[in-house]
Protein backbone atom coordinates (compact mmCIF):
# COMPACT_ATOMS: atom_id res chain seq x y z
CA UNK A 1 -7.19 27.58 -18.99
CA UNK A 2 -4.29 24.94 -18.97
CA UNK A 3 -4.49 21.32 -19.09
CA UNK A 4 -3.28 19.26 -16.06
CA UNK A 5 -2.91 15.41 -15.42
CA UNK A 6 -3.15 14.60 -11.76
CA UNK A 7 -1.14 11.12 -10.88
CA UNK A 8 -3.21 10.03 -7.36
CA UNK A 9 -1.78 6.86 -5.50
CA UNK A 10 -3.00 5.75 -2.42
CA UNK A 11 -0.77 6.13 1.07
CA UNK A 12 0.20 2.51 1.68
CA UNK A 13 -1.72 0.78 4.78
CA UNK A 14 -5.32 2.25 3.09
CA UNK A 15 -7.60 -0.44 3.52
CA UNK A 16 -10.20 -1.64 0.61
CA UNK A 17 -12.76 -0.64 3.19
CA UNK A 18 -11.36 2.96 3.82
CA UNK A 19 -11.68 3.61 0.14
CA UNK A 20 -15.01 2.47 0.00
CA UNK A 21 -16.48 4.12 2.51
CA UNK A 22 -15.70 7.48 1.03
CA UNK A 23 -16.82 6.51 -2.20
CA UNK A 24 -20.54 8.13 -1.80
CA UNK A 25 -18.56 11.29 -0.79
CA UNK A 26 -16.09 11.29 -3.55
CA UNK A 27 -18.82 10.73 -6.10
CA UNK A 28 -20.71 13.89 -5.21
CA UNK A 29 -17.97 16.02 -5.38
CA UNK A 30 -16.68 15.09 -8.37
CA UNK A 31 -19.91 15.30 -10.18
CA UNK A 32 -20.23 19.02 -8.71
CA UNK A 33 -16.52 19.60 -9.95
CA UNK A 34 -16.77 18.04 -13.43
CA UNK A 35 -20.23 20.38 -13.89
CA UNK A 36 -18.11 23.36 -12.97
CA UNK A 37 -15.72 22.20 -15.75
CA UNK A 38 -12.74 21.87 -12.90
CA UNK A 39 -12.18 17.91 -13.71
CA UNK A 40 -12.74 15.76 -16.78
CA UNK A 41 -11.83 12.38 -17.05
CA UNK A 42 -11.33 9.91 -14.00
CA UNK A 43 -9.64 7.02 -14.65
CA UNK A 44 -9.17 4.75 -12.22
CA UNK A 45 -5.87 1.70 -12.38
CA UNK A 46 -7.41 -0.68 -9.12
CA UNK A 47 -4.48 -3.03 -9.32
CA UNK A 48 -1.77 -0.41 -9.36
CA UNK A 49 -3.54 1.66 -6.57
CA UNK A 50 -3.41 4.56 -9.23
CA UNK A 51 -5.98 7.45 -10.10
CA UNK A 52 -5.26 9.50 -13.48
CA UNK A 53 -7.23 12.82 -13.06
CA UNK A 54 -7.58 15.63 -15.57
CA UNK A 55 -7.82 19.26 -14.43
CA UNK A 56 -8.15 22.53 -15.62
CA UNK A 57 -7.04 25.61 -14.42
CA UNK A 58 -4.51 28.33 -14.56
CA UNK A 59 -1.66 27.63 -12.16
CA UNK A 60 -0.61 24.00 -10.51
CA UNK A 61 -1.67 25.83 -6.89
CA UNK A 62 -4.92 26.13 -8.23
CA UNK A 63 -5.22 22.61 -9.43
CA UNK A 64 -3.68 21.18 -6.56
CA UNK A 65 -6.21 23.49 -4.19
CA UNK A 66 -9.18 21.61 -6.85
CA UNK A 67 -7.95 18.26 -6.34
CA UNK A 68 -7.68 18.89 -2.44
CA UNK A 69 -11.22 19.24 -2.08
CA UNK A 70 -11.41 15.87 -2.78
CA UNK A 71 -12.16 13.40 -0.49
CA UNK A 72 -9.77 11.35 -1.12
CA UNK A 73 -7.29 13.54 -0.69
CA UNK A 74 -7.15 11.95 2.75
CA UNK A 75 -5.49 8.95 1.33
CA UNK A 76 -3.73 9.98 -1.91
CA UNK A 77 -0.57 11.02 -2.80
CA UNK A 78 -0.65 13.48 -5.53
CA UNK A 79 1.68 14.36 -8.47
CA UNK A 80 0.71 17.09 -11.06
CA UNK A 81 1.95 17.70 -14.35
CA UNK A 82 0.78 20.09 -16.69
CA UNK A 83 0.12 18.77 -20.31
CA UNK A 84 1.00 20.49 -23.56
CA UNK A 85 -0.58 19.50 -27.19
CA UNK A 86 1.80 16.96 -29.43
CA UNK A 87 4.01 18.59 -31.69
CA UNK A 88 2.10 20.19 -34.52
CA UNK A 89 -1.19 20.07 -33.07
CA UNK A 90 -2.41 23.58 -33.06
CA UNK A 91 -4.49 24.75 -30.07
């Protein structure tokens, strides 16, 4: 299983409200993703409109296919970018 970072930024004109309501939604399916150990973290940057993900999985298709069942994947923009260890860490 690799390691992937998922960059999420949110299409400009989403309101505060839009986000919100799909909160509830979100929520939920992260929890059922994180128990099927297809997420970890979550990190959420408010002020920069940002979302740091982490996702595992063998190819980028499959991550970006993970992250897509999101919910809000209606109003993200998504970059992915597989991670490797620091040099000299042994995995």
């Amino acid at each position: 299983m690799k390691n992937f970072i998922v960059v999420a930024t949110f299409k400009d004109g989403v309101t505060p409200d839009e986000i919100r309501a799909l909160i509830p939604e979100e929520q939920a399916r992260a929890k059922v993703l994180k128990e099927a150990g297809s997420i970890g973290f979550i990190q959420v940057a408010m002020p920069r409109r940002t979302v740091f993900l982490e996702a595992f999985a063998e190819t980028e298709e499959a991550v970006i296919e993970i992250i897509h069942s999101l919910p809000f994947m209606k109003i993200w923009n998504i970059e992915v970018f597989e991670t490797t260890p620091p040099a000299g860490v042994q995995v």
